[in-house]
Protein backbone atom coordinates (compact mmCIF):
# COMPACT_ATOMS: atom_id res chain seq x y z
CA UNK A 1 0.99 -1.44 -10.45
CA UNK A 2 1.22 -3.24 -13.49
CA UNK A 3 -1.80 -5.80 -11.86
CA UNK A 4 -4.17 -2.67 -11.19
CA UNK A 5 -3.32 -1.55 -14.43
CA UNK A 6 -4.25 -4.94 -16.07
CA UNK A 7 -7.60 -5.30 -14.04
CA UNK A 8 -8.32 -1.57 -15.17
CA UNK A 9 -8.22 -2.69 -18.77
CA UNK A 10 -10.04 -5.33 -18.33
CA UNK A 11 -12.93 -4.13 -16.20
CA UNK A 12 -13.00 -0.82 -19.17
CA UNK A 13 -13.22 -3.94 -21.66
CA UNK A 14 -15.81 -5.60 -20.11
CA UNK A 15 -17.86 -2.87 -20.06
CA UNK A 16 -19.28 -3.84 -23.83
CA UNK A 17 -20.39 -6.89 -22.29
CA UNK A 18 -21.68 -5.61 -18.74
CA UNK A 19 -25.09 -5.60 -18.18
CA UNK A 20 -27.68 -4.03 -15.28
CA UNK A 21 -25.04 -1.37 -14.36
CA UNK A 22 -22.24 -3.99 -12.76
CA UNK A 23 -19.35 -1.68 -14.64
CA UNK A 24 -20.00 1.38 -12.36
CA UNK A 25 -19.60 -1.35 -9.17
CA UNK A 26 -16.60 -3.14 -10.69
CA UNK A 27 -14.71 0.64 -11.21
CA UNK A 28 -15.86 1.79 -8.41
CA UNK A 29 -14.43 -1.28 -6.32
CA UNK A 30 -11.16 -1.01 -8.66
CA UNK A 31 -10.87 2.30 -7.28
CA UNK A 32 -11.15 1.48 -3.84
CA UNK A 33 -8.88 -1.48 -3.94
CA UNK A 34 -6.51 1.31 -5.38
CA UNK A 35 -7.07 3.94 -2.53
CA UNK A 36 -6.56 1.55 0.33
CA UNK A 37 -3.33 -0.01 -1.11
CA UNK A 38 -1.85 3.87 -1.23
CA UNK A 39 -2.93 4.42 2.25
CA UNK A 40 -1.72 1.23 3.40
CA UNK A 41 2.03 1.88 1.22
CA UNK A 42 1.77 5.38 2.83
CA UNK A 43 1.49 3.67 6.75
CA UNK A 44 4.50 1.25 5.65
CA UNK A 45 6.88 4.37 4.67
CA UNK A 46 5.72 5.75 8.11
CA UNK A 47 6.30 2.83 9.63
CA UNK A 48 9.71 2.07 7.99
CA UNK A 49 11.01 5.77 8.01
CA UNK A 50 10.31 6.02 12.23
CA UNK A 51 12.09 2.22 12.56
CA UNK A 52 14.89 3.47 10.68
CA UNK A 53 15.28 6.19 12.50
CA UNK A 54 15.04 4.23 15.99
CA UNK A 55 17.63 1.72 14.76
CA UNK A 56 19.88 4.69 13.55
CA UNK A 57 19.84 6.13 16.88
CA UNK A 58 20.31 3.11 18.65
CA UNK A 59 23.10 2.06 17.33
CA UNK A 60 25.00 5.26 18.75
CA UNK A 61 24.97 7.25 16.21
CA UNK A 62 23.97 10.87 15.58
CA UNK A 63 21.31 12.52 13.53
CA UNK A 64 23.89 15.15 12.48
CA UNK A 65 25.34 11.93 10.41
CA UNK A 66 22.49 12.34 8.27
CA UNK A 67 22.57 14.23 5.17
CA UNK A 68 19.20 14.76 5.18
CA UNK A 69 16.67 15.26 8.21
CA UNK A 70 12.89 15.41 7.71
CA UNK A 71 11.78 18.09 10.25
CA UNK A 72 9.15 17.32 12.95
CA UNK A 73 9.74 13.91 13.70
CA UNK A 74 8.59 11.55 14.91
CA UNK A 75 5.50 13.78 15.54
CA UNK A 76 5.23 13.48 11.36
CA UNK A 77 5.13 9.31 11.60
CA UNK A 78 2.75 9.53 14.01
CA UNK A 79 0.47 11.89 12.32
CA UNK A 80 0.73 10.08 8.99
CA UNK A 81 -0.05 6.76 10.74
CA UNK A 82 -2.68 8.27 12.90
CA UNK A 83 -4.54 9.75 9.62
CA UNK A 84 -3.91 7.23 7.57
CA UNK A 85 -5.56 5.02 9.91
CA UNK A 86 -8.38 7.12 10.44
CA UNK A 87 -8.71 7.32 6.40
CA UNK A 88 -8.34 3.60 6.53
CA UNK A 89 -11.56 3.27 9.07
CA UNK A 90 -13.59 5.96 7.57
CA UNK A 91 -14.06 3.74 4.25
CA UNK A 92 -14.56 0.70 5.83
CA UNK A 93 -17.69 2.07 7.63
CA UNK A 94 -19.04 3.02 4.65
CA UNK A 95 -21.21 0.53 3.33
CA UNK A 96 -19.73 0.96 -0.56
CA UNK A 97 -16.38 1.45 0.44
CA UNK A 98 -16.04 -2.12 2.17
CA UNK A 99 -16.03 -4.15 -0.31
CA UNK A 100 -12.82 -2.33 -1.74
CA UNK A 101 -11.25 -2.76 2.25
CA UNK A 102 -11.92 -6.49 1.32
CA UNK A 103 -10.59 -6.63 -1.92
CA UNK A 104 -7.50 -5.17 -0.76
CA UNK A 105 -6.77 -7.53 1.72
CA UNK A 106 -7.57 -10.15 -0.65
CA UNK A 107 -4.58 -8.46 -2.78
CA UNK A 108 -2.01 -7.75 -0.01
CA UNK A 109 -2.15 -11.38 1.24
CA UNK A 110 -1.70 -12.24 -2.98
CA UNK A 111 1.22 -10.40 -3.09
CA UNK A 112 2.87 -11.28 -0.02
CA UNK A 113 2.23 -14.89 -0.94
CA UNK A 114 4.25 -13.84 -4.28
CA UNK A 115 6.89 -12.55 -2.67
CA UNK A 116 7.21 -15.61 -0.83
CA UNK A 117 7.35 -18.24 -3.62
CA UNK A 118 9.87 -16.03 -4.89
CA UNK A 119 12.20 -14.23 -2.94
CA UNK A 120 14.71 -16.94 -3.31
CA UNK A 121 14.82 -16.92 -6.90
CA UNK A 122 16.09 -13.42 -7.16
CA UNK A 123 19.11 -14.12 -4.41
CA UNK A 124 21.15 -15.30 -6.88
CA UNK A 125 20.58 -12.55 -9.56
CA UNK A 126 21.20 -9.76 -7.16
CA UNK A 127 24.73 -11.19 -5.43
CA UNK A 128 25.74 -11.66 -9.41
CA UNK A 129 25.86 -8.12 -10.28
């Protein structure tokens, strides 16, 4: 959040300087960078919610154990995956969309590579508390 909301400054800042009409392309790429990465957090709640519940069941217990039940599912999962998917494609075939589907990969494989250098250096923090 805070690195979309740092670029977003930056690009609005630049746009004193641009020149030729590159501000309109850099927002609108900003903007599609930030429209994939919901779609692609909204497939990874999908994702996670129907593992969870596979896992719950399979380890013999009951969905009445659950406080809370979200009706329809897994049909819901499915659906959300299925359109978010379908969202996903949709903007890639457009010609000034695909530069954002780019972009985004570019920043999902930066932030997984973060989360890698540093995973272990939180370990410690969280078994302190």
């Amino acid at each position: 959040m805070y690195l979309s909301m740092g670029f977003t400054l930056l690009i609005m800042f630049g746009n004193e300087y641009a020149r030729n009409g590159k501000i309109k392309e850099m927002m609108e790429a900003l903007i599609n960078i930030i429209s994939f990465s919901v779609i692609i957090v909204w497939i990874s709640v999908s994702v996670a919610q129907y593992n969870f519940r596979k896992q719950f069941l399979a380890s013999g217990k009951s969905l009445d154990e659950l406080p809370y039940r979200a009706p329809f599912l897994p049909l819901i999962q499915v659906i959300g995956i299925s359109g978010s998917l379908i969202g996903v494609f949709g903007a890639y075939i457009d010609p000034e969309q695909r530069t954002g589907a780019y972009l985004t990969i570019g920043y999902g494989i930066l932030c997984y590579v973060g989360y890698y250098l540093t995973k272990d250096r939180w370990k410690d923090k969280q078994n302190s508390c």
